[in-house]
PDB file of N, CA and C in Angstrom:
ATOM      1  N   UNK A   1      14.209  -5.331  10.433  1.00  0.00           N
ATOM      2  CA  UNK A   1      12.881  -5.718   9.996  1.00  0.00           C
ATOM      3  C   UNK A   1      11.853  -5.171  10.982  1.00  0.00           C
ATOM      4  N   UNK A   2      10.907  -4.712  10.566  1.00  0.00           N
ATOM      5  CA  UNK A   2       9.794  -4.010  11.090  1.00  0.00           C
ATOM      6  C   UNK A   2       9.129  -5.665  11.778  1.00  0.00           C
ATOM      7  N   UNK A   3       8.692  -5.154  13.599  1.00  0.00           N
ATOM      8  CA  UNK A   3       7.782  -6.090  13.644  1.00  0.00           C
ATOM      9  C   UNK A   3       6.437  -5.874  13.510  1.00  0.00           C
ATOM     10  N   UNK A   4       4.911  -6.846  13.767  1.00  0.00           N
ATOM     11  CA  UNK A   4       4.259  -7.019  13.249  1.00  0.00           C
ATOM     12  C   UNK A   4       3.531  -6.321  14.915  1.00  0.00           C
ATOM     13  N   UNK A   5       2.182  -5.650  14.919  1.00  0.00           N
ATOM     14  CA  UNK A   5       1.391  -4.918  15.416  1.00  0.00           C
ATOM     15  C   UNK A   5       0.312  -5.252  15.679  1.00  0.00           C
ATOM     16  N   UNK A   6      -0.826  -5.333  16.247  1.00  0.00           N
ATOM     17  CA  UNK A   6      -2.128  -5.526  16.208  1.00  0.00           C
ATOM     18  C   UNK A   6      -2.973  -4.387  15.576  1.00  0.00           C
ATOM     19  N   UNK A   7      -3.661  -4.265  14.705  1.00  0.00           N
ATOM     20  CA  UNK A   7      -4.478  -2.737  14.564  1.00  0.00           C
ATOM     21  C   UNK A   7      -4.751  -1.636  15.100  1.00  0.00           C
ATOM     22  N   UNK A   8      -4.696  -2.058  16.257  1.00  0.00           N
ATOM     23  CA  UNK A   8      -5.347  -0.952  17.344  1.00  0.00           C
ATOM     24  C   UNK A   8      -3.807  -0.732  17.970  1.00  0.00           C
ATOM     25  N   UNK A   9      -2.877  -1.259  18.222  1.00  0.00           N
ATOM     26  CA  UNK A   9      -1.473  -0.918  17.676  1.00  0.00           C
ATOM     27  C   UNK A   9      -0.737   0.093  17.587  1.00  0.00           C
ATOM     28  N   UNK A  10      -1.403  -0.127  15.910  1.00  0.00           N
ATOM     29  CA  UNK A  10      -0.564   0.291  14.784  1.00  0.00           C
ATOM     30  C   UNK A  10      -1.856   1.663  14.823  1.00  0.00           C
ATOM     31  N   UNK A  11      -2.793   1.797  14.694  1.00  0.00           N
ATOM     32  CA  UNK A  11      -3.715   3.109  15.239  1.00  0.00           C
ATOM     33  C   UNK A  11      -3.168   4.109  15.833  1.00  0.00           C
ATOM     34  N   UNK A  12      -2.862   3.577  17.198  1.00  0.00           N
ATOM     35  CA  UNK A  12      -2.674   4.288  18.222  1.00  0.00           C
ATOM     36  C   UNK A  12      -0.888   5.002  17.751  1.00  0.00           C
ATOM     37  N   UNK A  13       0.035   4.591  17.351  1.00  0.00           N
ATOM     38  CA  UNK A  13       1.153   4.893  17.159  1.00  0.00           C
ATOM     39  C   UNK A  13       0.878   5.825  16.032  1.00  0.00           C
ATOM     40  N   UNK A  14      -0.029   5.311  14.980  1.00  0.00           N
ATOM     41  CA  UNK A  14      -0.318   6.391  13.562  1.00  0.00           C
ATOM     42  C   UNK A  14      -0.983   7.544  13.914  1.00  0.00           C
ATOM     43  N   UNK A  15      -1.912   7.070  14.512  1.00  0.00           N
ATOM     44  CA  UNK A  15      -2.878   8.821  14.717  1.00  0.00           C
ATOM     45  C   UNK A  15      -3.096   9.377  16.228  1.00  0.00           C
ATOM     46  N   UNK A  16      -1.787   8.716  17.104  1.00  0.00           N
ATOM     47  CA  UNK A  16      -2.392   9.787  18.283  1.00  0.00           C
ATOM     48  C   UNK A  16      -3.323   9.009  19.432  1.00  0.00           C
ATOM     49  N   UNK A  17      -3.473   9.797  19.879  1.00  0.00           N
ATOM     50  CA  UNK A  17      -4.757  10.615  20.890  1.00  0.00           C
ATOM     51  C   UNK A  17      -6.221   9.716  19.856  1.00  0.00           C
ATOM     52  N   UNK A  18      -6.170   9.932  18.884  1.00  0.00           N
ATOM     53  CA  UNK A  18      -7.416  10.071  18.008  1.00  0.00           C
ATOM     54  C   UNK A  18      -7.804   9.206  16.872  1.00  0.00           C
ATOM     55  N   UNK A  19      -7.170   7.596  17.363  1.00  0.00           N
ATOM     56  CA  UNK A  19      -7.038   6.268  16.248  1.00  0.00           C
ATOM     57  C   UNK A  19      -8.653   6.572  16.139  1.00  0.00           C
ATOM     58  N   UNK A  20      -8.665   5.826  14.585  1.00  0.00           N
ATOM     59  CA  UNK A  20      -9.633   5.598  14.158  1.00  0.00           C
ATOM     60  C   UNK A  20     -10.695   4.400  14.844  1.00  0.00           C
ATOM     61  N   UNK A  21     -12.096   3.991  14.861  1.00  0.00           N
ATOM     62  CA  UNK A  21     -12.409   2.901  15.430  1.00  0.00           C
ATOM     63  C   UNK A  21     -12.227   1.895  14.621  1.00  0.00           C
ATOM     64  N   UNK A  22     -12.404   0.538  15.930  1.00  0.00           N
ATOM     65  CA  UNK A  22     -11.789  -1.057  15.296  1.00  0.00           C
ATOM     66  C   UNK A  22     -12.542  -1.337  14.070  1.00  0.00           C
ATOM     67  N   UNK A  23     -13.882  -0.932  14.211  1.00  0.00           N
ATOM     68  CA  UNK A  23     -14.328  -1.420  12.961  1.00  0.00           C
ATOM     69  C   UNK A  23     -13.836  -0.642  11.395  1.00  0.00           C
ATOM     70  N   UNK A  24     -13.751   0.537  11.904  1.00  0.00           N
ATOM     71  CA  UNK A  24     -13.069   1.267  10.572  1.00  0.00           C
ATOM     72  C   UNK A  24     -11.502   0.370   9.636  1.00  0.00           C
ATOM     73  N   UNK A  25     -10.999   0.361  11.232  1.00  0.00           N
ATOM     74  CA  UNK A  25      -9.793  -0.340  10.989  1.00  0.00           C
ATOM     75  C   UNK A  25      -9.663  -1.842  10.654  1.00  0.00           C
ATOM     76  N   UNK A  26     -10.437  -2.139  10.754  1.00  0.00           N
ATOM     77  CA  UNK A  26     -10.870  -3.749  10.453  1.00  0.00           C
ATOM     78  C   UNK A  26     -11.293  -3.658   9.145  1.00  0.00           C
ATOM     79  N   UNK A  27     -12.010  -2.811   8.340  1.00  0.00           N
ATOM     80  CA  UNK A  27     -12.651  -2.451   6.942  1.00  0.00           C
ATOM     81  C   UNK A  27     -11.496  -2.103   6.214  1.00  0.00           C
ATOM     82  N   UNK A  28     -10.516  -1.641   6.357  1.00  0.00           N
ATOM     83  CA  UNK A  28      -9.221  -1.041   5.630  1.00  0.00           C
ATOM     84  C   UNK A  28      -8.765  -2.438   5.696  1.00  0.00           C
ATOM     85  N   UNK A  29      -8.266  -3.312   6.488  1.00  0.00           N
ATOM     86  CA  UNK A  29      -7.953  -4.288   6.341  1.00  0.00           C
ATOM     87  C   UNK A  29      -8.292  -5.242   5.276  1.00  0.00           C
ATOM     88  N   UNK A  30      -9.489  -5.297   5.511  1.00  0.00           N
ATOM     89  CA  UNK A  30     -10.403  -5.862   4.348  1.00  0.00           C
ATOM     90  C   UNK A  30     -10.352  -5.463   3.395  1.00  0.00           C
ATOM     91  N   UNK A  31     -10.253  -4.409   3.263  1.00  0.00           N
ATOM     92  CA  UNK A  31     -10.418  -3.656   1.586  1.00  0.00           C
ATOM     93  C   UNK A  31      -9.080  -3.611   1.051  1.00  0.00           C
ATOM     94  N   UNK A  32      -8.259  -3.802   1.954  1.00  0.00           N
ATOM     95  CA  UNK A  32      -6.626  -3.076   0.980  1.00  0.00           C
ATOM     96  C   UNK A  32      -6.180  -2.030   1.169  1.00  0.00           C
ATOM     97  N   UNK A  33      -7.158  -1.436   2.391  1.00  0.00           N
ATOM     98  CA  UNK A  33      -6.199  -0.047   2.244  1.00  0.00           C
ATOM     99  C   UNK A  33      -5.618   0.564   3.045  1.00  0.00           C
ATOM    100  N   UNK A  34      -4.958  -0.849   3.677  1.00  0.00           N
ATOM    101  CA  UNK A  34      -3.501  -0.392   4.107  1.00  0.00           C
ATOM    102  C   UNK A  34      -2.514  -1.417   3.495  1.00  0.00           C
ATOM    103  N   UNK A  35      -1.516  -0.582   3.544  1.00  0.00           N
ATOM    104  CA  UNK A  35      -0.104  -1.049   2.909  1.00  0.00           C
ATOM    105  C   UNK A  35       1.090  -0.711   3.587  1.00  0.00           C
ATOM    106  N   UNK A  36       1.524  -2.347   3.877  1.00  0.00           N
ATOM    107  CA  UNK A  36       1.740  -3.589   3.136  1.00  0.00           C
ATOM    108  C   UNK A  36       0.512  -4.227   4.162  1.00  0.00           C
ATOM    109  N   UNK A  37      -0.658  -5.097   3.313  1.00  0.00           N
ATOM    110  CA  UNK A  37      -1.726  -5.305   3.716  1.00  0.00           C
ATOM    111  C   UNK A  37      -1.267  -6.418   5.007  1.00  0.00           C
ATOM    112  N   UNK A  38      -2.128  -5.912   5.861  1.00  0.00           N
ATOM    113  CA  UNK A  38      -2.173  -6.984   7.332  1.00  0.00           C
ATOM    114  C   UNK A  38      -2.064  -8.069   6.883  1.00  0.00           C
ATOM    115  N   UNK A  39      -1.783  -8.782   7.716  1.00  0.00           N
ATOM    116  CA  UNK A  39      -2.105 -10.062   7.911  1.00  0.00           C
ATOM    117  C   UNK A  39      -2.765 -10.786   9.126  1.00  0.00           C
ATOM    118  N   UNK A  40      -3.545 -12.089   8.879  1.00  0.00           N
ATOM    119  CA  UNK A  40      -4.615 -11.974   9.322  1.00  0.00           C
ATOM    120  C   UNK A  40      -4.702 -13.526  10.019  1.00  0.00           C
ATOM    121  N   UNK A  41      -4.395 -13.620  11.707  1.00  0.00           N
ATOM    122  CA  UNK A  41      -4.159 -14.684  12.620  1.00  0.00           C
ATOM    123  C   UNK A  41      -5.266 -14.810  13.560  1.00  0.00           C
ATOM    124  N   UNK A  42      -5.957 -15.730  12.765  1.00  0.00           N
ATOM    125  CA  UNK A  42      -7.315 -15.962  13.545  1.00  0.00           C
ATOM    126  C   UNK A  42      -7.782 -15.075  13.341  1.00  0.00           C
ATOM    127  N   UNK A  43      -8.504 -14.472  14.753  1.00  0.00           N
ATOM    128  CA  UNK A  43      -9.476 -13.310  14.133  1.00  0.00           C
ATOM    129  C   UNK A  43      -8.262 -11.884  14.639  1.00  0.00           C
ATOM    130  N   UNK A  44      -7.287 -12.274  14.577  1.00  0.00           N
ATOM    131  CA  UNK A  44      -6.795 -10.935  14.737  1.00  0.00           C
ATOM    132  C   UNK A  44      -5.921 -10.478  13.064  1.00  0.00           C
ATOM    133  N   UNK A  45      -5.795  -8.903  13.251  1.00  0.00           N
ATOM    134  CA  UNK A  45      -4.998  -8.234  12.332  1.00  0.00           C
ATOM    135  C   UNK A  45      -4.233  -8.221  12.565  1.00  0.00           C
ATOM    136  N   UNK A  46      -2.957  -8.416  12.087  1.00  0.00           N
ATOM    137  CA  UNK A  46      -1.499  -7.375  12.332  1.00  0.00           C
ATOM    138  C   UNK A  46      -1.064  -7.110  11.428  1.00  0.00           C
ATOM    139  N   UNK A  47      -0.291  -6.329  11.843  1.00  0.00           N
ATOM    140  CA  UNK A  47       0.448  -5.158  10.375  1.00  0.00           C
ATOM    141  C   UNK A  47       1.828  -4.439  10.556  1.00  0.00           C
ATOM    142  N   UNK A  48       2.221  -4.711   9.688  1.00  0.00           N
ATOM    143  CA  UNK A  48       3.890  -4.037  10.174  1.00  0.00           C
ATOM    144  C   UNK A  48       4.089  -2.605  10.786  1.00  0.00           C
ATOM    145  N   UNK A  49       5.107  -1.981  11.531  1.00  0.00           N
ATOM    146  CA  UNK A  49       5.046  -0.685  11.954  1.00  0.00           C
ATOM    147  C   UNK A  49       5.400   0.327  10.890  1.00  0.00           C
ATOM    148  N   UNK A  50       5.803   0.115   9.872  1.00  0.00           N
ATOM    149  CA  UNK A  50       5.549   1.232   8.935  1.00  0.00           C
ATOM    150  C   UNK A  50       4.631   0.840   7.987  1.00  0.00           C
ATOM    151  N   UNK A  51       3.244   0.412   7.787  1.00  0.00           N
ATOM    152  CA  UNK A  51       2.732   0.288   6.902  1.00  0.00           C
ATOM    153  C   UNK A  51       2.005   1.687   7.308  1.00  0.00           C
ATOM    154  N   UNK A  52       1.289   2.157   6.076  1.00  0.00           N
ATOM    155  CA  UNK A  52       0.590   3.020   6.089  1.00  0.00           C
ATOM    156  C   UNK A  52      -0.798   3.260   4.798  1.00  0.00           C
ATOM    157  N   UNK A  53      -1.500   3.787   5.332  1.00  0.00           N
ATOM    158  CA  UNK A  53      -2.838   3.893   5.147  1.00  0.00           C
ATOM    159  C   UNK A  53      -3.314   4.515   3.808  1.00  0.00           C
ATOM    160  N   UNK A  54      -3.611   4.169   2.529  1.00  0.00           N
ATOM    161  CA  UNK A  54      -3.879   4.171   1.170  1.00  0.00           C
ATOM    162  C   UNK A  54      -5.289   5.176   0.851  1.00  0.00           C
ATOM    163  N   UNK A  55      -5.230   6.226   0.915  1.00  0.00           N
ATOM    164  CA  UNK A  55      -6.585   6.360   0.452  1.00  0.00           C
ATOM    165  C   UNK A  55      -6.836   6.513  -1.464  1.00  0.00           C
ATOM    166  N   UNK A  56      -7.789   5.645  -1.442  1.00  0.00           N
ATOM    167  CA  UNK A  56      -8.330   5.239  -2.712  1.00  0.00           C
ATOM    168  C   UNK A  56      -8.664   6.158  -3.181  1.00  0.00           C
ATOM    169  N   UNK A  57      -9.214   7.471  -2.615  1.00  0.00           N
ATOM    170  CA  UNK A  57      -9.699   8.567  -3.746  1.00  0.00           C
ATOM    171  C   UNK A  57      -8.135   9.427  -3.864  1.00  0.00           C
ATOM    172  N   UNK A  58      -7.374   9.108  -3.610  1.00  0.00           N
ATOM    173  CA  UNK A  58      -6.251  10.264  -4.504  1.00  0.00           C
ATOM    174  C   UNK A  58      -5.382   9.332  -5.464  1.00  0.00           C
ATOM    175  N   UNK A  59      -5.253  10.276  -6.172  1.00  0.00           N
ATOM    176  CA  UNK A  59      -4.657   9.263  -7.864  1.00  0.00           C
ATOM    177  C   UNK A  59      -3.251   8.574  -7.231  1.00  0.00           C
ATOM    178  N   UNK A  60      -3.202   7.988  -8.168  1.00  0.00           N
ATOM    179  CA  UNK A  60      -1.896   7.186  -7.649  1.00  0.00           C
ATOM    180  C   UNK A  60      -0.566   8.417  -8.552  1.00  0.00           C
ATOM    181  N   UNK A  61       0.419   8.924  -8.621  1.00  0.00           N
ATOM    182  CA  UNK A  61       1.140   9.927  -8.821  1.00  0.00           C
ATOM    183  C   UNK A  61       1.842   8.885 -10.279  1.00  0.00           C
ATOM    184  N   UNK A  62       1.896   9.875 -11.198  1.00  0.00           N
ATOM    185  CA  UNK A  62       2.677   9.532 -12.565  1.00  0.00           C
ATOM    186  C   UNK A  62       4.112   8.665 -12.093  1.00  0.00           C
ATOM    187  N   UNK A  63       5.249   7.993 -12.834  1.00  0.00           N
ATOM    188  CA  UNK A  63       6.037   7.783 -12.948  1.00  0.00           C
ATOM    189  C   UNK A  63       7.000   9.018 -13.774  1.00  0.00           C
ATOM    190  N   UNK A  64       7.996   9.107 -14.053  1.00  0.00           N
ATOM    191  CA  UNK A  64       8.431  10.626 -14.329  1.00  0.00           C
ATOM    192  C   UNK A  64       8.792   9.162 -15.732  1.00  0.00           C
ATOM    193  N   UNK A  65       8.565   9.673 -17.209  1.00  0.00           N
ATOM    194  CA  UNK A  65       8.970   9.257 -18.069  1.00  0.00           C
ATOM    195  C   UNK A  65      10.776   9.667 -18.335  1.00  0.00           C
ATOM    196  N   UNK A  66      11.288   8.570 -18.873  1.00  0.00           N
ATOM    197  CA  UNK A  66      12.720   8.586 -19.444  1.00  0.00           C
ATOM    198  C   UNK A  66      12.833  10.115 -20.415  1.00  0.00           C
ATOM    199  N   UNK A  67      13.771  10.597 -20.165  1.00  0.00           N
ATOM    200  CA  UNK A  67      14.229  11.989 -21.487  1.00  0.00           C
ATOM    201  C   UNK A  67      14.217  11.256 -22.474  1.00  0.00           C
ATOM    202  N   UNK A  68      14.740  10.149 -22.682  1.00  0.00           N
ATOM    203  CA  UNK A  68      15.283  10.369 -24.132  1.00  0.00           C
ATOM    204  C   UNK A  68      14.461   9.192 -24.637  1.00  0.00           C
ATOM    205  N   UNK A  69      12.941   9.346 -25.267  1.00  0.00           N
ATOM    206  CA  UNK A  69      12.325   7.923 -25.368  1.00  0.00           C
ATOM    207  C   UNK A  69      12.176   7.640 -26.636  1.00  0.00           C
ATOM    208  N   UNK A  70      13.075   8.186 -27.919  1.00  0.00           N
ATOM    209  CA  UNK A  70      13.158   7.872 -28.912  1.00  0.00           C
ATOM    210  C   UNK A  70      14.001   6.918 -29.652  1.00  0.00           C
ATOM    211  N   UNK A  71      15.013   6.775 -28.328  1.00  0.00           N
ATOM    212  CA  UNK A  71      15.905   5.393 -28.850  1.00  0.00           C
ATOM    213  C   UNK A  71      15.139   4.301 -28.352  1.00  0.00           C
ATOM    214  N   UNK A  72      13.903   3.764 -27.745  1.00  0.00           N
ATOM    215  CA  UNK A  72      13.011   3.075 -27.315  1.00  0.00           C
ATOM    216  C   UNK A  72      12.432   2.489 -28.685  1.00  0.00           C
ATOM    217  N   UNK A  73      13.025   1.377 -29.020  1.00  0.00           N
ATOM    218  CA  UNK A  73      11.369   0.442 -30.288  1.00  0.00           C
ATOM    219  C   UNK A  73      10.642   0.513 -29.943  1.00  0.00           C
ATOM    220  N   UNK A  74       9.481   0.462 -31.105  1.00  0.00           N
ATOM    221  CA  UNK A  74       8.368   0.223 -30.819  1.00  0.00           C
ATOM    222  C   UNK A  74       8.378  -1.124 -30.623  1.00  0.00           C
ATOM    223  N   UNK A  75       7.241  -2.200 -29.819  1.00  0.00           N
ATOM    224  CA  UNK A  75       6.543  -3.604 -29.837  1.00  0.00           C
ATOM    225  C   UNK A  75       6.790  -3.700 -30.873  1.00  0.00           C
ATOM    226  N   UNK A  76       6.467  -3.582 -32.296  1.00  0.00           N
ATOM    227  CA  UNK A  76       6.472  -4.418 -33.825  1.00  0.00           C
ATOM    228  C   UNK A  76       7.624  -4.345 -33.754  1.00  0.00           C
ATOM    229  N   UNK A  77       8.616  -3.236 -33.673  1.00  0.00           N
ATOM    230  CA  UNK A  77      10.356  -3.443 -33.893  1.00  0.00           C
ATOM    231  C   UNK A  77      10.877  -4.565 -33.238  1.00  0.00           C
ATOM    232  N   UNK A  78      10.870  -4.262 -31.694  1.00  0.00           N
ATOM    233  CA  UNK A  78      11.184  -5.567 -31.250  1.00  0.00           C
ATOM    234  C   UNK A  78      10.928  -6.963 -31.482  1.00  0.00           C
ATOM    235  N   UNK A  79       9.660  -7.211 -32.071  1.00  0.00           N
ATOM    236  CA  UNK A  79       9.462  -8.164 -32.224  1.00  0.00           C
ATOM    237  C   UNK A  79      10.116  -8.875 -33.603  1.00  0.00           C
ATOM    238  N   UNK A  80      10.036  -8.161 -34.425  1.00  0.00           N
ATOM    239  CA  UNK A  80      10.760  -8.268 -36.087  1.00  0.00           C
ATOM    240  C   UNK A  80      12.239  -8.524 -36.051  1.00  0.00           C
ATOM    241  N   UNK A  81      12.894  -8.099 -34.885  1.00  0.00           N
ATOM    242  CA  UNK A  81      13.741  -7.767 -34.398  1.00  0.00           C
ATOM    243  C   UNK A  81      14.568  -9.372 -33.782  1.00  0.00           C
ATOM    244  N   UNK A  82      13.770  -9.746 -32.779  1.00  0.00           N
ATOM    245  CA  UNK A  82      13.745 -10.941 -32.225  1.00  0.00           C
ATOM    246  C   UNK A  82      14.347 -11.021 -30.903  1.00  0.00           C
TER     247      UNK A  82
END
């Protein structure tokens, strides 16, 4: 099990030389966008050692659909169906 980090942490191990600042990192917190989201003890952050950092502007990537999706009912089948 991964243990749990302080932000500035988990920064310093992710980017180097060149962590982002606390307040940046305190705003990701807040917003969600890191994953698996901190958690939050008093006024501190922590966050597991492999969570990692979500950015919201790139799409989230397709699921690869099943080959064969014609043996799949439709909702009304199933349901008629029971």
């Amino acid at each position: 099990m991964d243990k749990l980090m302080t932000l500035e942490e988990w920064a310093k191990t992710v980017y180097g030389d060149h962590p982002p600042a606390v307040g940046t990192l305190r705003r990701w917190a807040r917003d969600a966008l890191i994953y698996p989201a901190p958690q939050k003890h008093g006024r501190s952050y922590f966050v597991l050692e492999s969570a990692r950092y979500t950015d919201p502007t790139m799409p989230i990537p397709k699921q690869a659909q099943p080959a064969n999706t014609s043996t799949r009912l439709r909702l009304a089948d199933r349901i008629r169906r029971g």
